[in-house]
Structures are given as structure tokens and as C-alpha cells.
PDB file of N, CA and C in Angstrom:
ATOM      1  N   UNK A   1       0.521  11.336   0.158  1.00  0.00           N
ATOM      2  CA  UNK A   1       0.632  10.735   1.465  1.00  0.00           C
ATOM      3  C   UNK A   1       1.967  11.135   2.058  1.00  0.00           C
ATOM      4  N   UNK A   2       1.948  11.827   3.167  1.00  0.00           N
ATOM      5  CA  UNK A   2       2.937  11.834   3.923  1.00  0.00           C
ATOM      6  C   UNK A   2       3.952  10.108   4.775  1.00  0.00           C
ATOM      7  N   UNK A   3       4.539  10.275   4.134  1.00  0.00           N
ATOM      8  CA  UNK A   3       5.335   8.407   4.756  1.00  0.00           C
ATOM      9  C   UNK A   3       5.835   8.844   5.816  1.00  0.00           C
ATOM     10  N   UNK A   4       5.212   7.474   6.989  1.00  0.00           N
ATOM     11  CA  UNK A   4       5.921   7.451   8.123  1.00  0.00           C
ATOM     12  C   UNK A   4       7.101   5.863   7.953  1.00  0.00           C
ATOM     13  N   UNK A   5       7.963   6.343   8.983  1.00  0.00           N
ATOM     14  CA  UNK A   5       8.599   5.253   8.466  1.00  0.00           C
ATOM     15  C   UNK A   5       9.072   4.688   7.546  1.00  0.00           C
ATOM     16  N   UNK A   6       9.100   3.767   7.133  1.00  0.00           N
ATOM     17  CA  UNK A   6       9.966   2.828   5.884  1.00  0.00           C
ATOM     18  C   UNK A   6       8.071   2.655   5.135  1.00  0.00           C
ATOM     19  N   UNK A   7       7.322   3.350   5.494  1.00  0.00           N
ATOM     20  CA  UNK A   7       5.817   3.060   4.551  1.00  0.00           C
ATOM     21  C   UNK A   7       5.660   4.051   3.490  1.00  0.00           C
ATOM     22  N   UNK A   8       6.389   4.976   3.506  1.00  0.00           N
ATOM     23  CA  UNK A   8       6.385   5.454   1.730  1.00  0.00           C
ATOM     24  C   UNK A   8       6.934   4.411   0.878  1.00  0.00           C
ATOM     25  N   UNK A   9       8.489   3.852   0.796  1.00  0.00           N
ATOM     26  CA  UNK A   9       8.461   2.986   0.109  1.00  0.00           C
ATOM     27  C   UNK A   9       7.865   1.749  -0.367  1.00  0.00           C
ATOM     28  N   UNK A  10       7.141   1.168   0.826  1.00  0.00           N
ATOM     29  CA  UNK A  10       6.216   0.340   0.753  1.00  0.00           C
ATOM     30  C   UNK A  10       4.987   0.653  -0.440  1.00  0.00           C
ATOM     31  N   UNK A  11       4.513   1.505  -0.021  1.00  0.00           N
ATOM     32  CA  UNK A  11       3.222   2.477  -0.661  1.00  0.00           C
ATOM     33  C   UNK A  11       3.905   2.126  -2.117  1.00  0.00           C
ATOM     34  N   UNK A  12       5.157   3.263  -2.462  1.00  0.00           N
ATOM     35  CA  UNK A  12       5.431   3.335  -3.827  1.00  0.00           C
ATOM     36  C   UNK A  12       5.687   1.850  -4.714  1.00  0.00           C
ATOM     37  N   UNK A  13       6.046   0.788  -3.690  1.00  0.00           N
ATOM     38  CA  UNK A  13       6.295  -0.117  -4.509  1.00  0.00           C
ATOM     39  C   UNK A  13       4.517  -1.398  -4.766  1.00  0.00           C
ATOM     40  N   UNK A  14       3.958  -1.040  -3.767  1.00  0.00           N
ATOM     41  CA  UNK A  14       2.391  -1.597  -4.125  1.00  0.00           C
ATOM     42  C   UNK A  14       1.938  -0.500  -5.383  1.00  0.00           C
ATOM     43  N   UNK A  15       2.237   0.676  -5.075  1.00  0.00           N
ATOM     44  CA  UNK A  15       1.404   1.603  -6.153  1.00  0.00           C
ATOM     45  C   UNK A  15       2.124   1.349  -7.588  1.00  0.00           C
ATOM     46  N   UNK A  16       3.735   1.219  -7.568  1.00  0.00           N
ATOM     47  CA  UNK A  16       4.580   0.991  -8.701  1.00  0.00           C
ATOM     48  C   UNK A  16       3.752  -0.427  -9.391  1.00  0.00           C
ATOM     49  N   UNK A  17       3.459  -1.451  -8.469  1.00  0.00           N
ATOM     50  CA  UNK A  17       2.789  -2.726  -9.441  1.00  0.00           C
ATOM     51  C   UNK A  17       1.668  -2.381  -9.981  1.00  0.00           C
ATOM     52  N   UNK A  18       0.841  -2.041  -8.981  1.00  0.00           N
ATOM     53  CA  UNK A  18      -1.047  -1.771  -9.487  1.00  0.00           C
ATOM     54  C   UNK A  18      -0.957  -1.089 -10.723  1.00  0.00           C
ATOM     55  N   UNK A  19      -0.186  -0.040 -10.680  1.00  0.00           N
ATOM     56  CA  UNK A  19       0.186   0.773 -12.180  1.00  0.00           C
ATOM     57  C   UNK A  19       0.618   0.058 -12.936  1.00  0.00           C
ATOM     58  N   UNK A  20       0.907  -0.501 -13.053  1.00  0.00           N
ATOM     59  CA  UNK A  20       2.248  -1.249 -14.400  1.00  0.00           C
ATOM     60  C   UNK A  20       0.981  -2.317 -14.396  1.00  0.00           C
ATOM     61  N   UNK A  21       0.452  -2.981 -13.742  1.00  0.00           N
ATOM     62  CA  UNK A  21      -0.638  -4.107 -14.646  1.00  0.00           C
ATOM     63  C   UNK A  21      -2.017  -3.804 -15.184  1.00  0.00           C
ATOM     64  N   UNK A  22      -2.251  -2.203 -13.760  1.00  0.00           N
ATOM     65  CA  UNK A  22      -3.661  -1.925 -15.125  1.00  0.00           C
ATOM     66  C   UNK A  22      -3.226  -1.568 -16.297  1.00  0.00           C
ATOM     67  N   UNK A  23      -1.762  -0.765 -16.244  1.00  0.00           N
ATOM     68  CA  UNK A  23      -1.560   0.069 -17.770  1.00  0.00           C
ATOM     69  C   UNK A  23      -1.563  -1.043 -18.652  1.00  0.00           C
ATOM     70  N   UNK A  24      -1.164  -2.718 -17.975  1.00  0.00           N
ATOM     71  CA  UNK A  24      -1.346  -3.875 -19.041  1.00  0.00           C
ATOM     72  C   UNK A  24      -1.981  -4.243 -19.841  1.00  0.00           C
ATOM     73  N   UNK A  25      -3.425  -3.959 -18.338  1.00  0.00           N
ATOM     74  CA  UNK A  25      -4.648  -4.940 -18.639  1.00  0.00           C
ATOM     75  C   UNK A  25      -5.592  -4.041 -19.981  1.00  0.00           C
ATOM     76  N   UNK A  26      -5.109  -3.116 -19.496  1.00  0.00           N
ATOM     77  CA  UNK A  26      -5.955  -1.568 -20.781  1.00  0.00           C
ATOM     78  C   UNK A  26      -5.228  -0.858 -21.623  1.00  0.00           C
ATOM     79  N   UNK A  27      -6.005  -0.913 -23.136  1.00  0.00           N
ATOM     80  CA  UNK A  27      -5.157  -0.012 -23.873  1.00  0.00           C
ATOM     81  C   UNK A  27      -5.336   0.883 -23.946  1.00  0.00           C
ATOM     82  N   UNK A  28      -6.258   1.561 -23.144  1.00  0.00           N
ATOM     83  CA  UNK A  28      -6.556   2.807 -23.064  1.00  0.00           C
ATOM     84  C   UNK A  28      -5.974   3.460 -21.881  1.00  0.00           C
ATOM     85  N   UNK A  29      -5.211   4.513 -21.758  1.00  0.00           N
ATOM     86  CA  UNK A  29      -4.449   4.438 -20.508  1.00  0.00           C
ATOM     87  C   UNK A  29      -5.636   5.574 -19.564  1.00  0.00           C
ATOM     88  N   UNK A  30      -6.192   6.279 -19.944  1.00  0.00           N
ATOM     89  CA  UNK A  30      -7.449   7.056 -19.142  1.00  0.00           C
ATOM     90  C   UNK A  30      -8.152   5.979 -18.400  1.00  0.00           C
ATOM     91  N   UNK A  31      -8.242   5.004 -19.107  1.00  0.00           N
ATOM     92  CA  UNK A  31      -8.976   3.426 -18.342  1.00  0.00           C
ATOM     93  C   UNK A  31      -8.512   2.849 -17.664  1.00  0.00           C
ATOM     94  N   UNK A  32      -6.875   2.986 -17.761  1.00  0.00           N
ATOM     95  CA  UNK A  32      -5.942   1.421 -16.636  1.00  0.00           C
ATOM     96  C   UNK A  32      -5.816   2.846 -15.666  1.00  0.00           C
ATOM     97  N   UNK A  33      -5.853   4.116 -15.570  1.00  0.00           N
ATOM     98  CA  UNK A  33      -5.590   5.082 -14.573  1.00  0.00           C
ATOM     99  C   UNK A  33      -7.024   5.047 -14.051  1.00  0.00           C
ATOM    100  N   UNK A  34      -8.093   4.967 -14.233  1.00  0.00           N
ATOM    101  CA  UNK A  34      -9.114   5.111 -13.303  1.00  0.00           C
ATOM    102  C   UNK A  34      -9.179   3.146 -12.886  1.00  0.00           C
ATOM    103  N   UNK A  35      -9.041   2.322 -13.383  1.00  0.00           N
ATOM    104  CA  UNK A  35      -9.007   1.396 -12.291  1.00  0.00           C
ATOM    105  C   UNK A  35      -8.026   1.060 -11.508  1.00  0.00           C
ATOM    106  N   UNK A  36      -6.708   1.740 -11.946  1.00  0.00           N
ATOM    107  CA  UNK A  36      -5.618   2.088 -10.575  1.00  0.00           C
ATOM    108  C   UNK A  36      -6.789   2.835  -9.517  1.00  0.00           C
ATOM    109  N   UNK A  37      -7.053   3.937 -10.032  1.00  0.00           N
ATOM    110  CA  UNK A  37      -7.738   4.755  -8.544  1.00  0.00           C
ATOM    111  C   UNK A  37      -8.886   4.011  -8.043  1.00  0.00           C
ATOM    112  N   UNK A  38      -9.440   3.019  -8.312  1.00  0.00           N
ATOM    113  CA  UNK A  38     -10.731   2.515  -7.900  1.00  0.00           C
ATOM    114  C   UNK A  38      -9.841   1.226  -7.470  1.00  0.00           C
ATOM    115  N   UNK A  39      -8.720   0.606  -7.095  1.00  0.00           N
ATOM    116  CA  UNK A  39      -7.915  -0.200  -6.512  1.00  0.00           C
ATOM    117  C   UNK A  39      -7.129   0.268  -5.402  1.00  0.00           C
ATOM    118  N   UNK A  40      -6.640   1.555  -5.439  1.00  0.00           N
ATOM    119  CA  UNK A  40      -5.629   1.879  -4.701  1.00  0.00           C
ATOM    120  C   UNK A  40      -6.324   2.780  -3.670  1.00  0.00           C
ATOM    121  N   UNK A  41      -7.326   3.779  -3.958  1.00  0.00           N
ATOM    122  CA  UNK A  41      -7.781   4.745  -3.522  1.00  0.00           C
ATOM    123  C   UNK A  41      -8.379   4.431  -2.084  1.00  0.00           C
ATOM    124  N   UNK A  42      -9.340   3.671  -1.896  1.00  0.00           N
ATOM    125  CA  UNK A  42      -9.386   2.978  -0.455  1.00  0.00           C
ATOM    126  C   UNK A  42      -8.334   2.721   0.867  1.00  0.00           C
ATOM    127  N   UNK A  43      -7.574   2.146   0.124  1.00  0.00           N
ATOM    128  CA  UNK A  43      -6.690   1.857   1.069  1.00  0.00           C
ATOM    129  C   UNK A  43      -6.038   3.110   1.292  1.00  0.00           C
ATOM    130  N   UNK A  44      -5.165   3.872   0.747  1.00  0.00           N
ATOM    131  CA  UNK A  44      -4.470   4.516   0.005  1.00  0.00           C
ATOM    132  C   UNK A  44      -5.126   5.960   1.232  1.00  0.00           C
ATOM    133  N   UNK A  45      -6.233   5.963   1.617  1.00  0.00           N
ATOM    134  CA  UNK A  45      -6.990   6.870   1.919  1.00  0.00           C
ATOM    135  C   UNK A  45      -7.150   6.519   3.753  1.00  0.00           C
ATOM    136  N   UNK A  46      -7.035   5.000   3.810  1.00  0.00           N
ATOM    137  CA  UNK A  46      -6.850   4.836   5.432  1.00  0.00           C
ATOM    138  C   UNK A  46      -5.668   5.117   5.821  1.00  0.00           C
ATOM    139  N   UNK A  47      -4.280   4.778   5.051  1.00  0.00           N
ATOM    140  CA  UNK A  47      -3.157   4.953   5.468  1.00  0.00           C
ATOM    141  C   UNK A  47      -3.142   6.509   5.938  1.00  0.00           C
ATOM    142  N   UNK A  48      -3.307   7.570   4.791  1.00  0.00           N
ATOM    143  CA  UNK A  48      -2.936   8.573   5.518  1.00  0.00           C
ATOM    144  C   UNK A  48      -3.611   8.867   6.412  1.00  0.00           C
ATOM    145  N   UNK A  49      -4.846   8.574   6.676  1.00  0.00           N
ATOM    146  CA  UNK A  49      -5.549   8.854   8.197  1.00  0.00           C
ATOM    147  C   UNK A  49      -4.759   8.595   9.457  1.00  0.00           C
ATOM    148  N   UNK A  50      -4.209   7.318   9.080  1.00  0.00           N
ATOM    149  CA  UNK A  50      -3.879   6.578   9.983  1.00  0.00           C
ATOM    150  C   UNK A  50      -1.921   6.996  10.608  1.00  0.00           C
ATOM    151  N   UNK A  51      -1.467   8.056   9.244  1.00  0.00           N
ATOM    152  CA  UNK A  51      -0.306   8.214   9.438  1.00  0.00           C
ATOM    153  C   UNK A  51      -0.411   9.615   9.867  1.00  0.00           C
ATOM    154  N   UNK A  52      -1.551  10.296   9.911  1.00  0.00           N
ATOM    155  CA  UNK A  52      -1.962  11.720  10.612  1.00  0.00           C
ATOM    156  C   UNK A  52      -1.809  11.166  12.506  1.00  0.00           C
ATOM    157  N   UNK A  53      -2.406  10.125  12.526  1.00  0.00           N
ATOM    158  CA  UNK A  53      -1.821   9.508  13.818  1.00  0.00           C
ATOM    159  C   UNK A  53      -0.573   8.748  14.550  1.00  0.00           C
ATOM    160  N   UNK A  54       0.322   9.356  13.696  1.00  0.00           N
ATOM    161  CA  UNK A  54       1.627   9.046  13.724  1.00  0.00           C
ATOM    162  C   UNK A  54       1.799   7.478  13.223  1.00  0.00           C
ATOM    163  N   UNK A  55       0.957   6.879  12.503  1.00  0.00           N
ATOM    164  CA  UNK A  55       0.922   5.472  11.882  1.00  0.00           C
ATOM    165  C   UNK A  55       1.874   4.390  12.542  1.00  0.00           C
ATOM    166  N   UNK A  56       2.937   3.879  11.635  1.00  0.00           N
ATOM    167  CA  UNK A  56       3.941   2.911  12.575  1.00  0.00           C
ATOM    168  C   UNK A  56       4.937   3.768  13.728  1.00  0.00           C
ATOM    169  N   UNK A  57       4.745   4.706  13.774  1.00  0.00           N
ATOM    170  CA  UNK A  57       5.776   5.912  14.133  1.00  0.00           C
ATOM    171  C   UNK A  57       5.424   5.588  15.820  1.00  0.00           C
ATOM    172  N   UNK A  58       3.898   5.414  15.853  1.00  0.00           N
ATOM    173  CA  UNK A  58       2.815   5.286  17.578  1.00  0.00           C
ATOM    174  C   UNK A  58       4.419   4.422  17.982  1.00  0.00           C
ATOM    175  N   UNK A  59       4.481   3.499  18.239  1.00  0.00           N
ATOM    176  CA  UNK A  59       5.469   2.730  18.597  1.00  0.00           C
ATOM    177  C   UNK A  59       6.141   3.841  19.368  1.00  0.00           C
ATOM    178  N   UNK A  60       7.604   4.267  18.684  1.00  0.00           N
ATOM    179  CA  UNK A  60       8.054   5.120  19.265  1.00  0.00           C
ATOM    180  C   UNK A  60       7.867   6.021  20.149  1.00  0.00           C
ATOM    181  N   UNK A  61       6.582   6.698  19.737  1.00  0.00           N
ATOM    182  CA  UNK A  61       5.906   8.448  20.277  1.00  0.00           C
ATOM    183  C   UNK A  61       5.596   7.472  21.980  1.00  0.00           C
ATOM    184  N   UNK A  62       4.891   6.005  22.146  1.00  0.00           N
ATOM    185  CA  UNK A  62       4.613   5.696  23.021  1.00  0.00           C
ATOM    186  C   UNK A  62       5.384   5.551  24.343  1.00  0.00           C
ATOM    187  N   UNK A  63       6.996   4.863  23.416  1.00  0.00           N
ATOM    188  CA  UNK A  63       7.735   4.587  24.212  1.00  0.00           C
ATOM    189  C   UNK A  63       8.296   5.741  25.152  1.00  0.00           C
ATOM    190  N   UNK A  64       8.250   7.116  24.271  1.00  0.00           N
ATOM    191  CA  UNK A  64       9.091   8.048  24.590  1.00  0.00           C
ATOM    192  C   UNK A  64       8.289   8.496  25.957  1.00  0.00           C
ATOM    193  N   UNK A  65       6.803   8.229  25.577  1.00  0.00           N
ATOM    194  CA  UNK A  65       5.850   8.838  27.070  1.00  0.00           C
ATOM    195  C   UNK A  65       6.165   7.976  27.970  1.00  0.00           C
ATOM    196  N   UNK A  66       6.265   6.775  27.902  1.00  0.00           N
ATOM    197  CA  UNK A  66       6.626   6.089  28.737  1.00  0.00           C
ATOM    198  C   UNK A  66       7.985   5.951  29.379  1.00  0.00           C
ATOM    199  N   UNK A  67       9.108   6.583  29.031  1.00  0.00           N
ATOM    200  CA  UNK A  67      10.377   6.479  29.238  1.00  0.00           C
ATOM    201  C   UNK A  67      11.437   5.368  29.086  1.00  0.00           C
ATOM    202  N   UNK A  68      10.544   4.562  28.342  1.00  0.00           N
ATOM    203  CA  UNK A  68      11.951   3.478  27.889  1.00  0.00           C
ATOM    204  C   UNK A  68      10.568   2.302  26.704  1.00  0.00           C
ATOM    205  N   UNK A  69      11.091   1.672  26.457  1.00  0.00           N
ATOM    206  CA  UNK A  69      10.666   0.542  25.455  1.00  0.00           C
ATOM    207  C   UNK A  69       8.954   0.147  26.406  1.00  0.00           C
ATOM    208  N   UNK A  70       8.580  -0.447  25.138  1.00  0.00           N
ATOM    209  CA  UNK A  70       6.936  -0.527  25.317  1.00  0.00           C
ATOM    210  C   UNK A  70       7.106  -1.783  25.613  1.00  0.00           C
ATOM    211  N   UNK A  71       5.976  -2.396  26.574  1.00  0.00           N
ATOM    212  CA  UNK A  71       6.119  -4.043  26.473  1.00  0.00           C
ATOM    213  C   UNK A  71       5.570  -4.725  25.246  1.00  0.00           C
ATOM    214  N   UNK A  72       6.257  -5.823  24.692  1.00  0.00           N
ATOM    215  CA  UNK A  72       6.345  -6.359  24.131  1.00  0.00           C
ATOM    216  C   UNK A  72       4.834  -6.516  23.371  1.00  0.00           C
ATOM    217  N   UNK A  73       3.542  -6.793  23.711  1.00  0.00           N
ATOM    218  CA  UNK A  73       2.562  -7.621  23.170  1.00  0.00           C
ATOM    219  C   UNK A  73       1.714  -5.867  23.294  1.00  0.00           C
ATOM    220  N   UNK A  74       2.266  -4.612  23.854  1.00  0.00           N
ATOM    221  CA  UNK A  74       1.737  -3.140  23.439  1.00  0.00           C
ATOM    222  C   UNK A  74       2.178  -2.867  22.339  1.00  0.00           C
ATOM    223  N   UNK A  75       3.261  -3.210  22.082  1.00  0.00           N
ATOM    224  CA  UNK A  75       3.951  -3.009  20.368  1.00  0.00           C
ATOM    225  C   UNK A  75       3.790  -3.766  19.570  1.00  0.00           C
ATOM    226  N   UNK A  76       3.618  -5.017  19.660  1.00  0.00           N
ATOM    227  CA  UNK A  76       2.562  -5.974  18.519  1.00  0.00           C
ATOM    228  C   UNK A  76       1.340  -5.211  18.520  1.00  0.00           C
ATOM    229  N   UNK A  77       0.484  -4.721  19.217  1.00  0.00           N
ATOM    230  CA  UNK A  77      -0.781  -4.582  19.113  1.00  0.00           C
ATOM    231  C   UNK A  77      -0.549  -3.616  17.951  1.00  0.00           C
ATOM    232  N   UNK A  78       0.129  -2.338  18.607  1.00  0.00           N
ATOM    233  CA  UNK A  78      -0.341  -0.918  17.704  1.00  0.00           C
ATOM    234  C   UNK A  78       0.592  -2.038  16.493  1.00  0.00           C
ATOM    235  N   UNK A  79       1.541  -2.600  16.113  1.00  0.00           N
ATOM    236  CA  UNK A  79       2.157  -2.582  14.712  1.00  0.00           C
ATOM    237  C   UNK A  79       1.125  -3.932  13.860  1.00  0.00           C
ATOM    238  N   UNK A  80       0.267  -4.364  14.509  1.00  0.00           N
ATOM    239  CA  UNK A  80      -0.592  -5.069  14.005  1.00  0.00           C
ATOM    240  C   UNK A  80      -2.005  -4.636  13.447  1.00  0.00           C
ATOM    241  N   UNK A  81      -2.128  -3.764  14.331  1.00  0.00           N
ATOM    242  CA  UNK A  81      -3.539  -2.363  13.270  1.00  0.00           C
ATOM    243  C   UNK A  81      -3.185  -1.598  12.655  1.00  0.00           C
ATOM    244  N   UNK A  82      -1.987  -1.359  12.611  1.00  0.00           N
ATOM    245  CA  UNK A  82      -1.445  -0.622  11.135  1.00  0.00           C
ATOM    246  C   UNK A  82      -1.098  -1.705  10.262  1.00  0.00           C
ATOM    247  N   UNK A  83      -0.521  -2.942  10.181  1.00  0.00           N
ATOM    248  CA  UNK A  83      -0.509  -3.872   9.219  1.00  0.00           C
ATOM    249  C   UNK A  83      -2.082  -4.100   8.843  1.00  0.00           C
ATOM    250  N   UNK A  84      -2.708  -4.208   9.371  1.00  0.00           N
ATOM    251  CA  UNK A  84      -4.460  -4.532   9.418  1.00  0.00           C
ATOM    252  C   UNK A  84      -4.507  -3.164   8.003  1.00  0.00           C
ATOM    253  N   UNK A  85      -4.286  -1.758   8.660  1.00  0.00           N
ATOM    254  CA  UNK A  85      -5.062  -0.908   7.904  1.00  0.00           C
ATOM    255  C   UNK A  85      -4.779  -0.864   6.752  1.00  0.00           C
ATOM    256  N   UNK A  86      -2.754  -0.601   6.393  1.00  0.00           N
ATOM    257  CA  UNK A  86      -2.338  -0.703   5.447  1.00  0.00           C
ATOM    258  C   UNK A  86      -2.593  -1.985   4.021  1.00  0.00           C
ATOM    259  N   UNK A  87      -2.916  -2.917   4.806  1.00  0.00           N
ATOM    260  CA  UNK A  87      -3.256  -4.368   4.262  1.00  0.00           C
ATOM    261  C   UNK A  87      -1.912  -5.156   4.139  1.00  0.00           C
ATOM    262  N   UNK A  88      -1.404  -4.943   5.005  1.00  0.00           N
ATOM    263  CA  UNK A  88       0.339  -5.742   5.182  1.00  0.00           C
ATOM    264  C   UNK A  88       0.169  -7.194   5.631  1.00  0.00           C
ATOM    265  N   UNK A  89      -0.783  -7.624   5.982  1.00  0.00           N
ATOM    266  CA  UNK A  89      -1.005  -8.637   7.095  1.00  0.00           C
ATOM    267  C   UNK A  89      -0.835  -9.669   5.801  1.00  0.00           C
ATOM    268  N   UNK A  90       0.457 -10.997   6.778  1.00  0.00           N
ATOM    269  CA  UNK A  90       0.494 -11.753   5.556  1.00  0.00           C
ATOM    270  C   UNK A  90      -1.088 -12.621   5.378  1.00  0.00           C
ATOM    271  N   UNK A  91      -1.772 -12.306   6.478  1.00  0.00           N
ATOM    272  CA  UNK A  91      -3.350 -13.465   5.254  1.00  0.00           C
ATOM    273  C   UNK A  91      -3.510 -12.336   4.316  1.00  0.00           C
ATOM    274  N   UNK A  92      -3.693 -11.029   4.129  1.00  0.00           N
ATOM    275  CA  UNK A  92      -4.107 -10.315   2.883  1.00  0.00           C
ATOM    276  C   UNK A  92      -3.369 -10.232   2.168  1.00  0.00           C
ATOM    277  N   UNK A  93      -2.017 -10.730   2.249  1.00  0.00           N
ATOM    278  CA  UNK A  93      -0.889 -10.652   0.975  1.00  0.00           C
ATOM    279  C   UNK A  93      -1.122 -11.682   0.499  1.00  0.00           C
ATOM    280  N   UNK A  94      -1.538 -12.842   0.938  1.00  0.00           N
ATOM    281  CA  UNK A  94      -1.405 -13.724   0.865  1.00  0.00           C
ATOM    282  C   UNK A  94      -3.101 -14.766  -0.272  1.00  0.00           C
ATOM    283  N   UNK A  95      -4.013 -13.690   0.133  1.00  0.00           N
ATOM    284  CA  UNK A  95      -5.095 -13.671  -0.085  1.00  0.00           C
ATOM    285  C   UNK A  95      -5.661 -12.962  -1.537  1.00  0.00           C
ATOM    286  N   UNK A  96      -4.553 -11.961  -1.824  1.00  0.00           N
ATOM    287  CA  UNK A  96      -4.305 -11.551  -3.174  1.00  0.00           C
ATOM    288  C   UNK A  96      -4.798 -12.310  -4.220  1.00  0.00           C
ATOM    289  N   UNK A  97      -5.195 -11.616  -5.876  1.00  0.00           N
ATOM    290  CA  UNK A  97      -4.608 -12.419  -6.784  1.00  0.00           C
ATOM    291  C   UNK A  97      -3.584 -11.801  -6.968  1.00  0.00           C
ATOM    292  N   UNK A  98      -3.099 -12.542  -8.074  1.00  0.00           N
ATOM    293  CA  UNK A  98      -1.448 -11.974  -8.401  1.00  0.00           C
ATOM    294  C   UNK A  98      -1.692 -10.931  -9.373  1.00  0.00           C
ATOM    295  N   UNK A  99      -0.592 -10.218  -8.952  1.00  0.00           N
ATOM    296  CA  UNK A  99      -0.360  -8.611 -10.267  1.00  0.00           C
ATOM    297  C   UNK A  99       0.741  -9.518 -11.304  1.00  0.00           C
ATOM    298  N   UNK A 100       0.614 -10.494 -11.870  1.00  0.00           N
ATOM    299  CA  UNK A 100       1.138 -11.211 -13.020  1.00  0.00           C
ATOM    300  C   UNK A 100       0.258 -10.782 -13.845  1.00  0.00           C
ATOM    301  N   UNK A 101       1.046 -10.520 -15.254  1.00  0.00           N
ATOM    302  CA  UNK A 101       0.056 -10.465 -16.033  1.00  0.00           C
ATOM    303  C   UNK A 101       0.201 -11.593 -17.613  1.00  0.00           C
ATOM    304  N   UNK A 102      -0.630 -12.172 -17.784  1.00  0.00           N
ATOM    305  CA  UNK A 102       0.278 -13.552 -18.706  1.00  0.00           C
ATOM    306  C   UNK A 102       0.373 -12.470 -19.844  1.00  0.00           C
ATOM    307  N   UNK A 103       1.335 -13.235 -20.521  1.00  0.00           N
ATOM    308  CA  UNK A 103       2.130 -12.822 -21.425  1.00  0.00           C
ATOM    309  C   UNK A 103       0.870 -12.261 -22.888  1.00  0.00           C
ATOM    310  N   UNK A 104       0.047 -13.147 -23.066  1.00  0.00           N
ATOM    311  CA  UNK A 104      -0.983 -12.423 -24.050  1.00  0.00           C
ATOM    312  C   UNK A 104      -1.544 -11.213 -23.691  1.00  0.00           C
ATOM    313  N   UNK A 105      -2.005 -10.972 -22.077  1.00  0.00           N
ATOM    314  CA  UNK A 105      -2.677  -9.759 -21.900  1.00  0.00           C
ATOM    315  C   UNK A 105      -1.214  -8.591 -22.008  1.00  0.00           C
ATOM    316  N   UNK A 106      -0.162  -8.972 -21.788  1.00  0.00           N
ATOM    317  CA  UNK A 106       1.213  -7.546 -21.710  1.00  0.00           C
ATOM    318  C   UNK A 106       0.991  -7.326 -22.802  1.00  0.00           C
ATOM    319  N   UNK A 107       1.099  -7.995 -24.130  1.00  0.00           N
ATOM    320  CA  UNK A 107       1.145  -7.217 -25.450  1.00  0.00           C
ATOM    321  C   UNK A 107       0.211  -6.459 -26.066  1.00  0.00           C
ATOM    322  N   UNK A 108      -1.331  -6.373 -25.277  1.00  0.00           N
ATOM    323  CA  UNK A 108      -2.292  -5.920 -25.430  1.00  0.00           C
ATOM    324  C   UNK A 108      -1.912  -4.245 -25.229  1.00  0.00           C
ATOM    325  N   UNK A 109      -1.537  -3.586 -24.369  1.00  0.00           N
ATOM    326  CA  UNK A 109      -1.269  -2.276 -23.792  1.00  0.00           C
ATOM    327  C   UNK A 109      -0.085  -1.572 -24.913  1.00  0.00           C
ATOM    328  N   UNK A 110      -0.499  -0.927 -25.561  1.00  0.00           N
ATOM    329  CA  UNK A 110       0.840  -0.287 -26.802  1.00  0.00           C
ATOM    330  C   UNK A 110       0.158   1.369 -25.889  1.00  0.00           C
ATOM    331  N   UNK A 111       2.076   1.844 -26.454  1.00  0.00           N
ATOM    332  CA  UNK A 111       2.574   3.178 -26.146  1.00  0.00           C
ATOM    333  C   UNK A 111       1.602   4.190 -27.606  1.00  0.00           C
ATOM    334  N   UNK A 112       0.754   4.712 -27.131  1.00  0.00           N
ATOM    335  CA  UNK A 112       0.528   5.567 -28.527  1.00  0.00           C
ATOM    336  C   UNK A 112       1.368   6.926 -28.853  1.00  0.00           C
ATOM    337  N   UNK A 113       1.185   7.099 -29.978  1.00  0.00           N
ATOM    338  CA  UNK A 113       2.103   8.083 -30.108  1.00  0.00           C
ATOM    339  C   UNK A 113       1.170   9.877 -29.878  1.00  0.00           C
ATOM    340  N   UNK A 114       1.973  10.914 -29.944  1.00  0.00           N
ATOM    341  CA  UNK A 114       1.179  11.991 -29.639  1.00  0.00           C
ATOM    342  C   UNK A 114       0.473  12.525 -31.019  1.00  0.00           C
TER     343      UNK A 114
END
């Protein structure tokens, strides 16, 4: 994914959790990597569509056609369908389960050796 904005880091730090709790939930790591991709891959797949359209970036590109700052409730809109696409919106953060993983399932996941 090409990051617009401050949304690569975003990205890396949703993708940094999803990783670290399937590798938890499975001791097989071929297994916690394909239900990372069957978690992440969706979304993961609108963003860059959506950042081929200059993603949170629209904001700016708009203002500039316009010659000075966007009104107010034009720049909520576009930064609210990219929270929508990305899944930023606090009801879907909010709507989550948690990437906790209790303490019996962490010890389940061992490092094998080569």
C-alpha cells in the first residue's frame, strides 16, 4: 500500500496487532498468516483503492482547486468516508473484539526451531 498521509502508520500499527495475536492464537504459523490475510485483506484492499484517489490527501488536492480552505462540513464529509473505508470510525473501533489475548492462549504459540 502506498500511505497517504499519517495512514501508513496507522495501517502498520493495526497490521503490527492482527499479526502478533493470530501468531498467538496458532501454533502453526502458515495458519496464524493465512487468518491474518483473511482479516486484514478486505479492508487492506479498499484503502489502497481509495488512496489511488488521493485518500485523506482529497482534503488538500480540493482545497488547492478551490484556492483557499474547504468549508468546514466539505472536509468532514470527504475525512468521514475515508474513516468509513479505512474502518477508523470510532463505532467500528469501538465495535471490535479486543486483540487481547489471555494469558493461556499467548503460551500456546512457541518459536520452532529450523
Amino acid at each position: 500500500m502506498f500511505p497517504m498521509g499519517m495512514d501508513g502508520g496507522s495501517q502498520s500499527i493495526i497490521d503490527a496487532r492482527a499479526l502478533a495475536w493470530c501468531l498467538a492464537k496458532d501454533e502453526e504459523p502458515v495458519a496464524a498468516l493465512r487468518r491474518y490475510d483473511q482479516i486484514r485483506r478486505e479492508v487492506v484492499n479498499r484503502v489502497v483503492l481509495r488512496n489511488r484517489e488521493l485518500g485523506p490527501e482529497e482534503i488538500i488536492a480540493r482545497a488547492v482547486e478551490c484556492g483557499g480552505a474547504l468549508p468546514g462540513p466539505q472536509a468532514a464529509l470527504i475525512s468521514r468516508d475515508y474513516k468509513r473505508v479505512a474502518r477508523f470510525t470510532t463505532e467500528h473501533v469501538n465495535a471490535g473484539a479486543s486483540w487481547t489475548v489471555p494469558r493461556s492462549d499467548a503460551g500456546r504459540a512457541r518459536v520452532r526451531s529450523r
